[in-house]
Protein backbone atom coordinates (compact mmCIF):
# COMPACT_ATOMS: atom_id res chain seq x y z
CA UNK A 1 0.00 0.00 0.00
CA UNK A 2 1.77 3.67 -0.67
CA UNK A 3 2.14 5.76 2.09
CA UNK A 4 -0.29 8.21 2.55
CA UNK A 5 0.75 12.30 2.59
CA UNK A 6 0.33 14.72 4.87
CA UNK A 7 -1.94 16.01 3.16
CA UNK A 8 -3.99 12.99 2.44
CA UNK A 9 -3.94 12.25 6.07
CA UNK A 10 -5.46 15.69 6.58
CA UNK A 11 -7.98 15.60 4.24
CA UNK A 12 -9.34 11.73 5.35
CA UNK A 13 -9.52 12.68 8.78
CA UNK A 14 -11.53 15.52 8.45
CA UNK A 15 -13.66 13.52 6.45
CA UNK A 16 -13.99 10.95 8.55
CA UNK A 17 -14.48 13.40 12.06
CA UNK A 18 -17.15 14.94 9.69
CA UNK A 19 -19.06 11.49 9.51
CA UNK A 20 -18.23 10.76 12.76
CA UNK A 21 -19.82 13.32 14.50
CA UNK A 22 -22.89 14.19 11.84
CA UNK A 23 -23.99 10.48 13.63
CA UNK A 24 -24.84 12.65 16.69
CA UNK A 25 -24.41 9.86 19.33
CA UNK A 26 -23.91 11.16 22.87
CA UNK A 27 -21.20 8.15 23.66
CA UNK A 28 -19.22 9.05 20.79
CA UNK A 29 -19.34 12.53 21.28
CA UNK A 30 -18.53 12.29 25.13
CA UNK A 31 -15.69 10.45 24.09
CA UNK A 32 -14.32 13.16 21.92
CA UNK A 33 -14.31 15.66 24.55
CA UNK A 34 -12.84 13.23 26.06
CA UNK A 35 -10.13 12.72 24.33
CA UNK A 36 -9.81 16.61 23.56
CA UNK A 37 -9.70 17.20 27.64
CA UNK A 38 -6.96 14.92 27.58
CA UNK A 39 -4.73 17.15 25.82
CA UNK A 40 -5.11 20.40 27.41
CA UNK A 41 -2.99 22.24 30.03
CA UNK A 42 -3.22 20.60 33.63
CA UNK A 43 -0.97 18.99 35.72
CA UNK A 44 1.54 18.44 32.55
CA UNK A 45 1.69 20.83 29.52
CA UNK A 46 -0.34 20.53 26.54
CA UNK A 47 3.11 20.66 24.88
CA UNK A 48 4.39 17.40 26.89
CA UNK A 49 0.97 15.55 26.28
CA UNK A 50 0.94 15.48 23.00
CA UNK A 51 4.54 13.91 22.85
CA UNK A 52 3.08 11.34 25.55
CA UNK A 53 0.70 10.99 22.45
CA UNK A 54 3.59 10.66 19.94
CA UNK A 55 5.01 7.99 22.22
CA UNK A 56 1.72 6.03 22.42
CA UNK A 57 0.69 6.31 19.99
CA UNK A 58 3.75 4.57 17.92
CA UNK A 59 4.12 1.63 20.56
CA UNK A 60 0.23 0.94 19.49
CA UNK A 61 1.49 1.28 16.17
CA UNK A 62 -1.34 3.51 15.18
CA UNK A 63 0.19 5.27 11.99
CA UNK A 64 -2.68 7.46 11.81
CA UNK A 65 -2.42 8.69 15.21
CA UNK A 66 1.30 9.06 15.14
CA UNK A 67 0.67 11.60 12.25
CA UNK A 68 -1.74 13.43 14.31
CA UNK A 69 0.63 13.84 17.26
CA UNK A 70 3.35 14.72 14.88
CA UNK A 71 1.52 17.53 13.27
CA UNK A 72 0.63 19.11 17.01
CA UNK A 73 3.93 18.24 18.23
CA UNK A 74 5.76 20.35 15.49
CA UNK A 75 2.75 23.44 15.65
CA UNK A 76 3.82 23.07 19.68
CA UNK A 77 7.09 23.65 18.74
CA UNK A 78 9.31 20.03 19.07
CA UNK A 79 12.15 20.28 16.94
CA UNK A 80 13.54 17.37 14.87
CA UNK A 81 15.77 16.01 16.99
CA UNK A 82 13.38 15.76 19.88
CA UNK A 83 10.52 14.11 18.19
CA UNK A 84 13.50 11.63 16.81
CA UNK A 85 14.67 11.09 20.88
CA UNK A 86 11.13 10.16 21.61
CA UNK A 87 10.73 7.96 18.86
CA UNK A 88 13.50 6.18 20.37
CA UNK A 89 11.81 5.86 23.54
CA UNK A 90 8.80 4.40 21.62
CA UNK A 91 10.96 2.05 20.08
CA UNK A 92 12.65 0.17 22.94
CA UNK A 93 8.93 0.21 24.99
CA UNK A 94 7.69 -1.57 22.01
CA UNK A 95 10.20 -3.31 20.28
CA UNK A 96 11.08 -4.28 17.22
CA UNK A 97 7.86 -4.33 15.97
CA UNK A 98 7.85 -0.35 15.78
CA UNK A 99 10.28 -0.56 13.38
CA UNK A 100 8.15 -0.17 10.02
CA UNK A 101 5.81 3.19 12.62
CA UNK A 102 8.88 4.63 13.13
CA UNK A 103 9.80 4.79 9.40
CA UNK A 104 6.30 5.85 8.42
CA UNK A 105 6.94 8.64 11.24
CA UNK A 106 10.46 9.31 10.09
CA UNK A 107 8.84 10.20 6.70
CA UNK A 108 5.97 12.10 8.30
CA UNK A 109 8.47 13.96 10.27
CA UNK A 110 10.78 15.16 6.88
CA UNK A 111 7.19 15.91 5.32
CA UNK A 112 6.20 18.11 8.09
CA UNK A 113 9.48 20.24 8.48
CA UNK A 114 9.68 20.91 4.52
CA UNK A 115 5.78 21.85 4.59
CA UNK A 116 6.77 23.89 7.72
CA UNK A 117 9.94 25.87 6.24
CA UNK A 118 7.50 26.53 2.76
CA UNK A 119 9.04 24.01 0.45
């Protein structure tokens, strides 16, 4: 399967949030806000969480999360070399089976950085 852009991510997602919440459950939208809260300023940073996300989110090997985090991780201000450190962190939680998340990431990563510096 070819990896997926940025871009494509972006535009999928919002898709998908757009069917997801036109269903107007309560459950699904309680866990949104949910999930939303999570993120926000408390007794960590909303900076810090979402690298807790990063982290997680690549040990569950959840390519389409790890993009998410990525993108708030650079808007939050992470540079390279720290999202690549906590990639490493993913990596020896999880194993060797992060392997082929941490190359999707690695690519996510390059794609976000040029997209962020205008190229």
């Amino acid at each position: 399967m070819p990896r997926r852009t940025i871009a494509e991510f972006r535009a999928e997602r919002a898709k998908g949030q757009e069917a997801l919440l036109a269903a107007d459950h309560l459950g699904l939208k309680r866990f949104l806000r949910l999930d939303s809260a999570t993120y926000e300023d408390g007794a960590l940073d909303a900076r810090t969480k979402e690298l807790l996300g990063l982290v997680a989110s690549a040990v569950l090997r959840c390519n389409d999360c790890i993009d998410y985090h990525l993108e708030q991780c650079v808007k939050a201000g992470y540079t390279r070399d720290q999202l690549v450190d906590a990639l490493n962190v993913a990596l020896v939680v999880g194993g060797s089976i992060v392997i082929p998340h941490a190359r999707h990431a690695m690519l996510s990563i390059d794609e976000l950085f040029a997209e962020k510096q205008g190229a």
